[in-house]
N, C-alpha and C. Protein backbone atom coordinates (compact mmCIF):
# COMPACT_ATOMS: atom_id res chain seq x y z
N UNK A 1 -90.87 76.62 -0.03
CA UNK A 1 -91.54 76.39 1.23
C UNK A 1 -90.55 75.77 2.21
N UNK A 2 -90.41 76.30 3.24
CA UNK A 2 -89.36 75.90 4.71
C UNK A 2 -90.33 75.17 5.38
N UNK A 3 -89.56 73.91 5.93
CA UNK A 3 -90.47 73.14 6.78
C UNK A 3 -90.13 74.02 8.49
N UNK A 4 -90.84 73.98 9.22
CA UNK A 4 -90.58 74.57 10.49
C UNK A 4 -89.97 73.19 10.91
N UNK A 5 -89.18 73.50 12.17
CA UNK A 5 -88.31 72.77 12.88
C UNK A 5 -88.90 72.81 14.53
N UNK A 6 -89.07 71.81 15.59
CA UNK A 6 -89.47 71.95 16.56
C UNK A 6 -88.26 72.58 17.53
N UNK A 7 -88.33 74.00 18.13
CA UNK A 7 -88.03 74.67 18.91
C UNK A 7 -87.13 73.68 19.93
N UNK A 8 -87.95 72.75 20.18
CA UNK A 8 -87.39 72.19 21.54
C UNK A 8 -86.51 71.12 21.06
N UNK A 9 -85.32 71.12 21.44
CA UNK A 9 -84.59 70.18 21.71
C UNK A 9 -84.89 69.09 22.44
N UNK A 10 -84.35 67.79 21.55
CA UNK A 10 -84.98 66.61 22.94
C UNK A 10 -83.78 65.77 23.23
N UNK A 11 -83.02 66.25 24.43
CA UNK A 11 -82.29 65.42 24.92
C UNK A 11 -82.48 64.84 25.99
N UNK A 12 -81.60 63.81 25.64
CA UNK A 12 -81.54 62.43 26.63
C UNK A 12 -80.44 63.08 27.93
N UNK A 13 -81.21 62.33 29.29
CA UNK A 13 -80.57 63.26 30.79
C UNK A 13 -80.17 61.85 31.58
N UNK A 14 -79.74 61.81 32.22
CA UNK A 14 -79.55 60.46 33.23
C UNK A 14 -80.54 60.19 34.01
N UNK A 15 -80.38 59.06 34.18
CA UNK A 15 -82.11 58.93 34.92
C UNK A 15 -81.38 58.34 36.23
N UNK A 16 -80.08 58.59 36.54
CA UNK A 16 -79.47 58.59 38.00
C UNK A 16 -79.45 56.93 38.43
N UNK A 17 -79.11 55.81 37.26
CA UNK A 17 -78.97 54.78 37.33
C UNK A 17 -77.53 54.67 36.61
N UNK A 18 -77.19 53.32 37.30
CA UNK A 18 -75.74 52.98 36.11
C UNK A 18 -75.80 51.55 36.10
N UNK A 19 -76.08 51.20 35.26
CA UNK A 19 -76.40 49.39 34.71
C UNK A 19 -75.62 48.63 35.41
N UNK A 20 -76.15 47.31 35.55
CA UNK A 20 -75.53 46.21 36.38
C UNK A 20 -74.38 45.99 34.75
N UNK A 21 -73.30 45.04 35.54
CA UNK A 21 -72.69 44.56 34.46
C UNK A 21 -71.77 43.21 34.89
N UNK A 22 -72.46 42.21 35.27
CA UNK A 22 -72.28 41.26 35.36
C UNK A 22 -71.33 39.96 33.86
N UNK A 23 -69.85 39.93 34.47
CA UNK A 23 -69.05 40.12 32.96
C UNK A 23 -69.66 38.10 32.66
N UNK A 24 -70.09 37.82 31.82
CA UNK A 24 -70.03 36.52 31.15
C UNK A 24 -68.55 36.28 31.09
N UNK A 25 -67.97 36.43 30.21
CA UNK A 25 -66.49 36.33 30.17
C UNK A 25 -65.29 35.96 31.44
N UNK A 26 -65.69 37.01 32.43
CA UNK A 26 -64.64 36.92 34.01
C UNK A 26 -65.58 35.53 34.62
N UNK A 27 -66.61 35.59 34.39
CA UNK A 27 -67.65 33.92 34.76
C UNK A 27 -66.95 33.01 34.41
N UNK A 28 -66.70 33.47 33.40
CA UNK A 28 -65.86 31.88 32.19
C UNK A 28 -64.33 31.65 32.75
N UNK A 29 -63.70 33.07 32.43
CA UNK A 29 -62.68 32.50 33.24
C UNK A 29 -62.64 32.00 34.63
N UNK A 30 -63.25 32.48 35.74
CA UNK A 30 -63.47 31.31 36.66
C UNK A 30 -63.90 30.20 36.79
N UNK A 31 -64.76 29.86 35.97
CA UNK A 31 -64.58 28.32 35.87
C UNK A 31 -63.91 27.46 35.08
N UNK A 32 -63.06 28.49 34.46
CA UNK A 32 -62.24 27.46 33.29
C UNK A 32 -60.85 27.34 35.06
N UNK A 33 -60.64 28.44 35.18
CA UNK A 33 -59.42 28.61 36.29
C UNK A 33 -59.88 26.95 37.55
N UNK A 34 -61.08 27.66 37.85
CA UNK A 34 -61.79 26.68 38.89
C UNK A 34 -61.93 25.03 38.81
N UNK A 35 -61.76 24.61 37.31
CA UNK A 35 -61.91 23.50 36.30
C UNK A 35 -59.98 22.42 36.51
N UNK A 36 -59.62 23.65 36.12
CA UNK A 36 -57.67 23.37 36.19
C UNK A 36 -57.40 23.17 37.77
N UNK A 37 -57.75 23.94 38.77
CA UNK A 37 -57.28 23.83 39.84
C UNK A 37 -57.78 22.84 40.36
N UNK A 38 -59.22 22.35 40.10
CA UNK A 38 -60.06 21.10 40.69
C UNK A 38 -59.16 19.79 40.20
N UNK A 39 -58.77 19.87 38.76
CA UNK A 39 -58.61 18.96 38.28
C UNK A 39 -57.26 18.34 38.75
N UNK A 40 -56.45 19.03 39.75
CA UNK A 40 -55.03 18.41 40.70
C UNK A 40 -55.54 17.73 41.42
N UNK A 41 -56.58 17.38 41.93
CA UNK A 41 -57.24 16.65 43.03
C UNK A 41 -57.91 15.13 42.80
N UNK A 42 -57.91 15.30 41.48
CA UNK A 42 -58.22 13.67 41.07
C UNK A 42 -57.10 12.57 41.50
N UNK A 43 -56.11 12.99 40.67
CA UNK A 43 -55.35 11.73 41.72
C UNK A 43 -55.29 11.63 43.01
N UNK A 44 -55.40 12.37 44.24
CA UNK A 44 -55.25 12.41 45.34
C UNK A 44 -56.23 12.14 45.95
N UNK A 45 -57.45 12.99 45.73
CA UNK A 45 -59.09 12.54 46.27
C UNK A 45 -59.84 12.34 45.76
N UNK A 46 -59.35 11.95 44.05
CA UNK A 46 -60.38 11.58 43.57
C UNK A 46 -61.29 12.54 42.81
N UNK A 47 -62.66 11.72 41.90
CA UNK A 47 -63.28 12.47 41.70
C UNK A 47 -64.62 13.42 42.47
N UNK A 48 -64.78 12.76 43.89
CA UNK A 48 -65.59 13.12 44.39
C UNK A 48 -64.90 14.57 44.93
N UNK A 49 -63.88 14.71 45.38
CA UNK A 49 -62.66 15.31 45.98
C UNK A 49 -62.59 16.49 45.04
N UNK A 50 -62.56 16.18 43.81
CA UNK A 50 -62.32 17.13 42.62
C UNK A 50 -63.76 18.16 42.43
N UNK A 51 -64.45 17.55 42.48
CA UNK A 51 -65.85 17.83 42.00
C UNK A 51 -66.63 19.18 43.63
N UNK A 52 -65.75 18.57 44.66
CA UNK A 52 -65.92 19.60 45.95
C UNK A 52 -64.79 20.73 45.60
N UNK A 53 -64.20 20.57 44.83
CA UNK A 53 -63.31 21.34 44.66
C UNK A 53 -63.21 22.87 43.98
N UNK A 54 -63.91 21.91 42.82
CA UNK A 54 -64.68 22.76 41.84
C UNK A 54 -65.28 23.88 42.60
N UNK A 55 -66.65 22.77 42.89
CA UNK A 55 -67.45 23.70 43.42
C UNK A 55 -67.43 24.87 45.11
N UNK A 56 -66.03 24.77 45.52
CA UNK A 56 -65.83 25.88 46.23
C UNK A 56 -64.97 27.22 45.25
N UNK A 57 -64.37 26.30 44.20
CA UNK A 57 -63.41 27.39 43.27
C UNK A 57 -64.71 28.08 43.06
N UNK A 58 -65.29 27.83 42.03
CA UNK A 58 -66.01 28.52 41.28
C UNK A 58 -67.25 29.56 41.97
N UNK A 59 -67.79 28.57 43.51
CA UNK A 59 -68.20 29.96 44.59
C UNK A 59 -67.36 30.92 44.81
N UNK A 60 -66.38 30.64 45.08
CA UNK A 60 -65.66 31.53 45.84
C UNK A 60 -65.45 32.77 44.51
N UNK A 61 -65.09 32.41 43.21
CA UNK A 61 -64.77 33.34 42.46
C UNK A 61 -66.05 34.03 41.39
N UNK A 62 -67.05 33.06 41.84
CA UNK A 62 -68.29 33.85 41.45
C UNK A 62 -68.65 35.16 42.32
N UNK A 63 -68.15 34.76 43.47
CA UNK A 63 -68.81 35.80 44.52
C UNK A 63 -67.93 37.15 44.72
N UNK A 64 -66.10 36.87 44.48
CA UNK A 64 -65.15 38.15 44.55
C UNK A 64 -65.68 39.23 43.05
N UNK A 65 -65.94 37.80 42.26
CA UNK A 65 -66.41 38.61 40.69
C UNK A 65 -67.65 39.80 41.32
N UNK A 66 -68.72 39.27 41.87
CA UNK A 66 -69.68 40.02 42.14
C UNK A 66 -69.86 41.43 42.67
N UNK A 67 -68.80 40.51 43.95
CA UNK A 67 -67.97 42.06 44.88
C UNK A 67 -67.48 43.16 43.91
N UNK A 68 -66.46 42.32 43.33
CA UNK A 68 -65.64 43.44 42.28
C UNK A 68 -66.54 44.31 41.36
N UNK A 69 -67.80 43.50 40.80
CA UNK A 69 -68.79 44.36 39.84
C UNK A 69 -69.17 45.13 40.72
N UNK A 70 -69.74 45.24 41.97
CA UNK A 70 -70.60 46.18 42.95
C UNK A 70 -70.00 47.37 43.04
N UNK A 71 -68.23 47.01 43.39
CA UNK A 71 -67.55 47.99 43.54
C UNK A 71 -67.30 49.08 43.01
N UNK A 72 -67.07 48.78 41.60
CA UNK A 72 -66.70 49.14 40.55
C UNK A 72 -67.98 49.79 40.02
N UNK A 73 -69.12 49.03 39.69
CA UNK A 73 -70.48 49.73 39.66
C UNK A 73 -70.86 51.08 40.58
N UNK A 74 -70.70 50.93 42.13
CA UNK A 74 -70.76 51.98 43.22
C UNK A 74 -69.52 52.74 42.84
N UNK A 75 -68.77 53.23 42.33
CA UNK A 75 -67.37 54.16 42.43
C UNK A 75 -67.97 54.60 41.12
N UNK A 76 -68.75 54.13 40.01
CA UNK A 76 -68.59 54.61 38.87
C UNK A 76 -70.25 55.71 38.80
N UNK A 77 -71.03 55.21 39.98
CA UNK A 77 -72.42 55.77 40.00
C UNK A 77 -71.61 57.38 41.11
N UNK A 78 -71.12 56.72 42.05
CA UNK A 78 -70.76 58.04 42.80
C UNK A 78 -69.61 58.85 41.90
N UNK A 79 -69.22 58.88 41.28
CA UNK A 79 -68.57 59.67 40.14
C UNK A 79 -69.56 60.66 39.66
N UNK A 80 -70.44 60.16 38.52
CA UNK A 80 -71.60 60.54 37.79
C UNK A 80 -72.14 61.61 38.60
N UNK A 81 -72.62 60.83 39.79
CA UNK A 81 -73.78 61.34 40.37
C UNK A 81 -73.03 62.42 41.15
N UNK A 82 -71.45 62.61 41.75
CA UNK A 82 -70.89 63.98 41.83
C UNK A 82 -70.71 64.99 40.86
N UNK A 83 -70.25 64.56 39.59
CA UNK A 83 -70.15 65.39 38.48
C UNK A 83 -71.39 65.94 38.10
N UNK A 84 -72.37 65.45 38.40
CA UNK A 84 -73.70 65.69 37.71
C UNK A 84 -74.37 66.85 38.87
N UNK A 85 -74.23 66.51 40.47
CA UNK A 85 -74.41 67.85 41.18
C UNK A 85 -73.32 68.91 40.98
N UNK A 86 -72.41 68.54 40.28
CA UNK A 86 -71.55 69.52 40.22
C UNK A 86 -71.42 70.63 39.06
N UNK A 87 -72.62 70.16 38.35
CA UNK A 87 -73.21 70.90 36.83
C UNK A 87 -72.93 70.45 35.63
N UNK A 88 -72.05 69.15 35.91
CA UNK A 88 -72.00 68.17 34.31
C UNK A 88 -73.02 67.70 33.90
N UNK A 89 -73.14 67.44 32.61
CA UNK A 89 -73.68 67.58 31.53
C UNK A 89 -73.74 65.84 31.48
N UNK A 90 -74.40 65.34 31.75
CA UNK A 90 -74.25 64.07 31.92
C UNK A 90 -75.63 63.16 30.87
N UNK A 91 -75.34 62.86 30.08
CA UNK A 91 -77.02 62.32 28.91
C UNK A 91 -76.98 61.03 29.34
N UNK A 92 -76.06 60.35 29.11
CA UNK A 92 -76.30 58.75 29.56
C UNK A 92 -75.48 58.27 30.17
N UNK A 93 -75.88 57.28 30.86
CA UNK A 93 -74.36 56.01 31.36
C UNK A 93 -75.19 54.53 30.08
N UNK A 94 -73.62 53.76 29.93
CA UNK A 94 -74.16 52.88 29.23
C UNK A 94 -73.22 51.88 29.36
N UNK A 95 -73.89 50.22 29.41
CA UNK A 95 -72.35 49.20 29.70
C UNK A 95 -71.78 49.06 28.64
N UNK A 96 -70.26 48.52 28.50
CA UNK A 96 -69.68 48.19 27.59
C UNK A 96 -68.64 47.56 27.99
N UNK A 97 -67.36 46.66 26.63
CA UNK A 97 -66.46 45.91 27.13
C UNK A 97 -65.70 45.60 26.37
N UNK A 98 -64.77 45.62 27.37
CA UNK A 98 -63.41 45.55 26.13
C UNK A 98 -62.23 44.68 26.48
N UNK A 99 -61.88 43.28 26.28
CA UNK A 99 -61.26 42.11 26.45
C UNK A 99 -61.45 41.77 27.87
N UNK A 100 -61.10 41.90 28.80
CA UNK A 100 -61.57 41.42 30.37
C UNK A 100 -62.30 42.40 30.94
N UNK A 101 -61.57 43.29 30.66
CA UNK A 101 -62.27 44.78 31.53
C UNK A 101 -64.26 45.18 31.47
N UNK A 102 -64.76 45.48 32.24
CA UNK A 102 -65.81 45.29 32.75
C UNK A 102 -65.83 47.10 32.85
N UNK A 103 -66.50 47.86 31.97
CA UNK A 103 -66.73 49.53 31.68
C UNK A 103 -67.69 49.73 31.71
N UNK A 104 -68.23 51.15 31.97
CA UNK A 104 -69.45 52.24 31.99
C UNK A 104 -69.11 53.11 30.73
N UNK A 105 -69.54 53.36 29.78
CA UNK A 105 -69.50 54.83 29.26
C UNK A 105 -70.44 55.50 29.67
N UNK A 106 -69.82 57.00 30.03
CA UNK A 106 -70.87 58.16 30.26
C UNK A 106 -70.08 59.33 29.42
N UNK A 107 -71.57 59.66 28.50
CA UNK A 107 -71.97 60.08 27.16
C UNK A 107 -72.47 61.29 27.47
N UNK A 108 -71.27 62.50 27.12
CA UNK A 108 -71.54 64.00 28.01
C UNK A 108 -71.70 64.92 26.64
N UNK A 109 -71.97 66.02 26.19
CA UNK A 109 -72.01 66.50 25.09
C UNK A 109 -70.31 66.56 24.41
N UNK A 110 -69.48 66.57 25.37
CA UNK A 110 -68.27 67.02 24.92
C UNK A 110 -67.49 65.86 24.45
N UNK A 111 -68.25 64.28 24.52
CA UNK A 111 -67.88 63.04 23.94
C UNK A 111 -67.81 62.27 25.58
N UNK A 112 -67.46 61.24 25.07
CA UNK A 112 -67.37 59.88 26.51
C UNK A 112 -66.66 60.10 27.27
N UNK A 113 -66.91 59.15 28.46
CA UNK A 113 -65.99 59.19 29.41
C UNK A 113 -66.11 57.80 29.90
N UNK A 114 -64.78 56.83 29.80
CA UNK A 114 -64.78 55.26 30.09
C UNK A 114 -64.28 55.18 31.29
N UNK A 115 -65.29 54.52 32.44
CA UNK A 115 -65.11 54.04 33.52
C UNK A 115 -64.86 52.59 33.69
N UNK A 116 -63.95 52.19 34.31
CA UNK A 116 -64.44 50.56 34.30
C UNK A 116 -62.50 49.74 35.38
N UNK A 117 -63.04 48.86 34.72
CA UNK A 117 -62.05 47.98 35.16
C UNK A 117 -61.87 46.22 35.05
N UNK A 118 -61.17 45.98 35.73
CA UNK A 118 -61.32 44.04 36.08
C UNK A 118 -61.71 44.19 37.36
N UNK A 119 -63.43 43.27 37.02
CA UNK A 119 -64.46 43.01 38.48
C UNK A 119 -64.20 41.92 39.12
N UNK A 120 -62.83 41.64 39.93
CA UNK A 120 -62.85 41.05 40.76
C UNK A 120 -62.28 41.36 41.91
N UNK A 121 -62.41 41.14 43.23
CA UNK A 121 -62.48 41.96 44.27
C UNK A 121 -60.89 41.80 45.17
N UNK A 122 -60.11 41.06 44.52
CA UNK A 122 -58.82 41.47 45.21
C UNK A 122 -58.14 41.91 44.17
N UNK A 123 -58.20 41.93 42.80
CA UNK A 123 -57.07 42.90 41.95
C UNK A 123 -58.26 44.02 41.40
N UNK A 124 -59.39 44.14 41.96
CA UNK A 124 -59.84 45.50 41.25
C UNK A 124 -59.25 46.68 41.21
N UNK A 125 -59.25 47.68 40.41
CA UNK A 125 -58.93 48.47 39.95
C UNK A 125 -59.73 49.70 38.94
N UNK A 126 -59.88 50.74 39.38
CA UNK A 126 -60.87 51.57 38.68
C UNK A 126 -59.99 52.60 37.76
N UNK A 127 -60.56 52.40 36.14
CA UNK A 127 -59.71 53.47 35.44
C UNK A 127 -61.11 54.13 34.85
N UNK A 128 -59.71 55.41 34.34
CA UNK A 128 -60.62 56.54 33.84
C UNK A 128 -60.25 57.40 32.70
N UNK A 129 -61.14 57.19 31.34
CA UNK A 129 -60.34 57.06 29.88
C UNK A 129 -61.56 58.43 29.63
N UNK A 130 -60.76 59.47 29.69
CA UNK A 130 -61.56 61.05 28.62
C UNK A 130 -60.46 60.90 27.56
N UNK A 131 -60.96 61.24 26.47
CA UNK A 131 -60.11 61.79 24.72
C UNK A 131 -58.59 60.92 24.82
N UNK A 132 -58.83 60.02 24.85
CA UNK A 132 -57.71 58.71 24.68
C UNK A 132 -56.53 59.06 26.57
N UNK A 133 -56.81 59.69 26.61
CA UNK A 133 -56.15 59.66 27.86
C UNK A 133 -56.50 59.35 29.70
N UNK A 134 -55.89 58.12 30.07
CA UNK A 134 -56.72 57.74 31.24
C UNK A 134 -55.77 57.55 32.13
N UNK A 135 -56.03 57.01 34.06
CA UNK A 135 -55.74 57.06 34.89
C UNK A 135 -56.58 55.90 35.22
N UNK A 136 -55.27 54.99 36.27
CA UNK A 136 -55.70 54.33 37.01
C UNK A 136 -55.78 54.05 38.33
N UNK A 137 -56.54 53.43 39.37
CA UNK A 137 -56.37 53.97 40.67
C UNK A 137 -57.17 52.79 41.07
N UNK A 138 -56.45 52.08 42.29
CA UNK A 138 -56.66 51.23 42.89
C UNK A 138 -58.21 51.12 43.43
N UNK A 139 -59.17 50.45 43.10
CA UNK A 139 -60.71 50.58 43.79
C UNK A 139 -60.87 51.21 45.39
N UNK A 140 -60.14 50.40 46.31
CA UNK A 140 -60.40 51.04 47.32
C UNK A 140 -60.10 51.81 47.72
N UNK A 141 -59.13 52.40 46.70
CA UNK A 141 -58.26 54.10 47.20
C UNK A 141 -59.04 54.87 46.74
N UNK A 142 -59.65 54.21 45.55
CA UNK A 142 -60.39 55.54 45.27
C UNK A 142 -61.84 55.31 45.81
N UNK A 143 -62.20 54.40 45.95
CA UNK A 143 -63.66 54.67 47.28
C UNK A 143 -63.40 55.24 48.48
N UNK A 144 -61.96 55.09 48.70
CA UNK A 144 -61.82 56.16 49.96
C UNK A 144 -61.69 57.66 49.88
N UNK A 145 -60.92 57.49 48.87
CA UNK A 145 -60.78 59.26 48.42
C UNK A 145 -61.82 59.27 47.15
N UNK A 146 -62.84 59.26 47.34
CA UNK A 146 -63.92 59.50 46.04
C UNK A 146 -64.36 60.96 45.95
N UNK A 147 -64.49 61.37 47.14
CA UNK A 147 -64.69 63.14 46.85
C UNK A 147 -63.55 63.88 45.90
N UNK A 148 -62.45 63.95 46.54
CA UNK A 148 -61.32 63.80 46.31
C UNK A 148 -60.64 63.68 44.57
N UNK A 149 -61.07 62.51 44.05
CA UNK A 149 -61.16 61.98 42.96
C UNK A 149 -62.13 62.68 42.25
N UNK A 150 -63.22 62.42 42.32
CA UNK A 150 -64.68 63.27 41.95
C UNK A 150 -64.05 64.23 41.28
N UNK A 151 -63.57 65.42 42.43
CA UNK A 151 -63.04 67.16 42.45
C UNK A 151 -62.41 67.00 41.31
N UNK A 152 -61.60 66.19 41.01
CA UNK A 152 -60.45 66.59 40.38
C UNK A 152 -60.67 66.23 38.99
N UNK A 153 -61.36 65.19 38.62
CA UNK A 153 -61.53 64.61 37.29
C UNK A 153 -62.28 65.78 36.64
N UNK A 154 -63.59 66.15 37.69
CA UNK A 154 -64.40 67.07 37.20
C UNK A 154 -63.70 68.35 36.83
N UNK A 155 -63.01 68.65 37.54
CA UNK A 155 -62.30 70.15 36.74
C UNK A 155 -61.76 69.72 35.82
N UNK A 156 -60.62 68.80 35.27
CA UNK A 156 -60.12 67.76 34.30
C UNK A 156 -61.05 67.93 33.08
N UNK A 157 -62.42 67.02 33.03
CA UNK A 157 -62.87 66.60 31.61
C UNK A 157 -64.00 67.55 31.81
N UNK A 158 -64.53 68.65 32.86
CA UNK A 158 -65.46 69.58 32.53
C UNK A 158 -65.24 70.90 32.69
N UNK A 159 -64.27 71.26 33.50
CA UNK A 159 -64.32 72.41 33.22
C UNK A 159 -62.59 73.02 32.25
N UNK A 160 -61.78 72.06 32.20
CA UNK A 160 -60.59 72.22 31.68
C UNK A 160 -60.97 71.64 30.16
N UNK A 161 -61.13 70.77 30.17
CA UNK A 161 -61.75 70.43 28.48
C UNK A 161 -62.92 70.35 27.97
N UNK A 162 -63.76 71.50 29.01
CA UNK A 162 -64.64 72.10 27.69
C UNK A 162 -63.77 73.12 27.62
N UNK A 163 -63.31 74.22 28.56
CA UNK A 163 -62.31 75.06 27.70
C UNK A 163 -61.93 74.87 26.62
N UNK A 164 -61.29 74.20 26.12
CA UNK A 164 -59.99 73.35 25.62
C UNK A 164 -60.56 73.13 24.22
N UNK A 165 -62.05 72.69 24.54
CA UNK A 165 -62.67 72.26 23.54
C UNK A 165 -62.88 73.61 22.41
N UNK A 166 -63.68 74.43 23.39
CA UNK A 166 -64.04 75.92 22.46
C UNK A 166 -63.68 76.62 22.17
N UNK A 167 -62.07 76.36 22.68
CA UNK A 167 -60.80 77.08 22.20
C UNK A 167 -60.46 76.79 20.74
């Protein structure tokens, strides 16, 4: 006796979101950074002095952190969301992380694709990791040239390596 099998396939599609990813870690290091730099100010102004100190470090680098996640979040959704009008095969985006760096995986039938970077807003930087091989590109170069970028990756990891693949 054969059990029947359901006809329909059930796959998972993007639901045209890409997760916040707010790094704990780049948090930490700003206030450990914010902690050291405050702490030159005790002899000079003191602890009240120190303690204002702090607390502009640690605004100030809570908030470039934030920038940098937005950025990096927006470059990695307008990616997707070009490849995906462009007929990729796109099942999920999902966060992930790997020693500072602050990543997206998007999970295509033909295997991942790692977006990401360090979220902070004057050394950001957006890379881009298909089958161990990646590229990196300055955030705001590539929010400027994002079409541009888009075009090219997409022929790259969809239409050059699925070739590649079924070859």
């Amino acid at each position: 006796m054969q059990l029947e099998q359901s006809s329909q396939a059930t796959e998972a599609t993007w639901s045209g979101t890409v997760p916040s990813a707010v790094d704990g870690r780049v948090l930490g290091l700003v206030a450990v950074t914010a902690g050291l730099a405050a702490s030159i100010n005790v002899p000079y102004g003191g602890l009240p002095m120190a303690a204002a100190a702090f607390a502009l470090l640690t605004g100030c680098g809570v908030a470039l952190h934030l920038l940098g996640e937005r950025k990096l979040r927006r470059l990695t959704d307008d990616l997707v969301e070009r490849w995906d009008a462009a007929g990729g095969q796109i099942e999920d985006v999902t966060r992930s992380s790997t020693g500072m760096r602050t990543e997206w995986r998007v999970h295509t039938p033909d295997g991942e694709i790692v977006i990401g970077g360090i979220a902070l807003v004057p050394i950001a930087r957006l890379s881009v990791e298909w089958q161990g091989i990646g590229d990196t590109i300055d955030a705001s170069e590539a929010e400027a040239n994002i079409d541009r970028l888009a075009e090219s990756l997409y022929r790259e990891i969809f239409e050059i390596g699925s070739a590649t693949q079924q070859a």
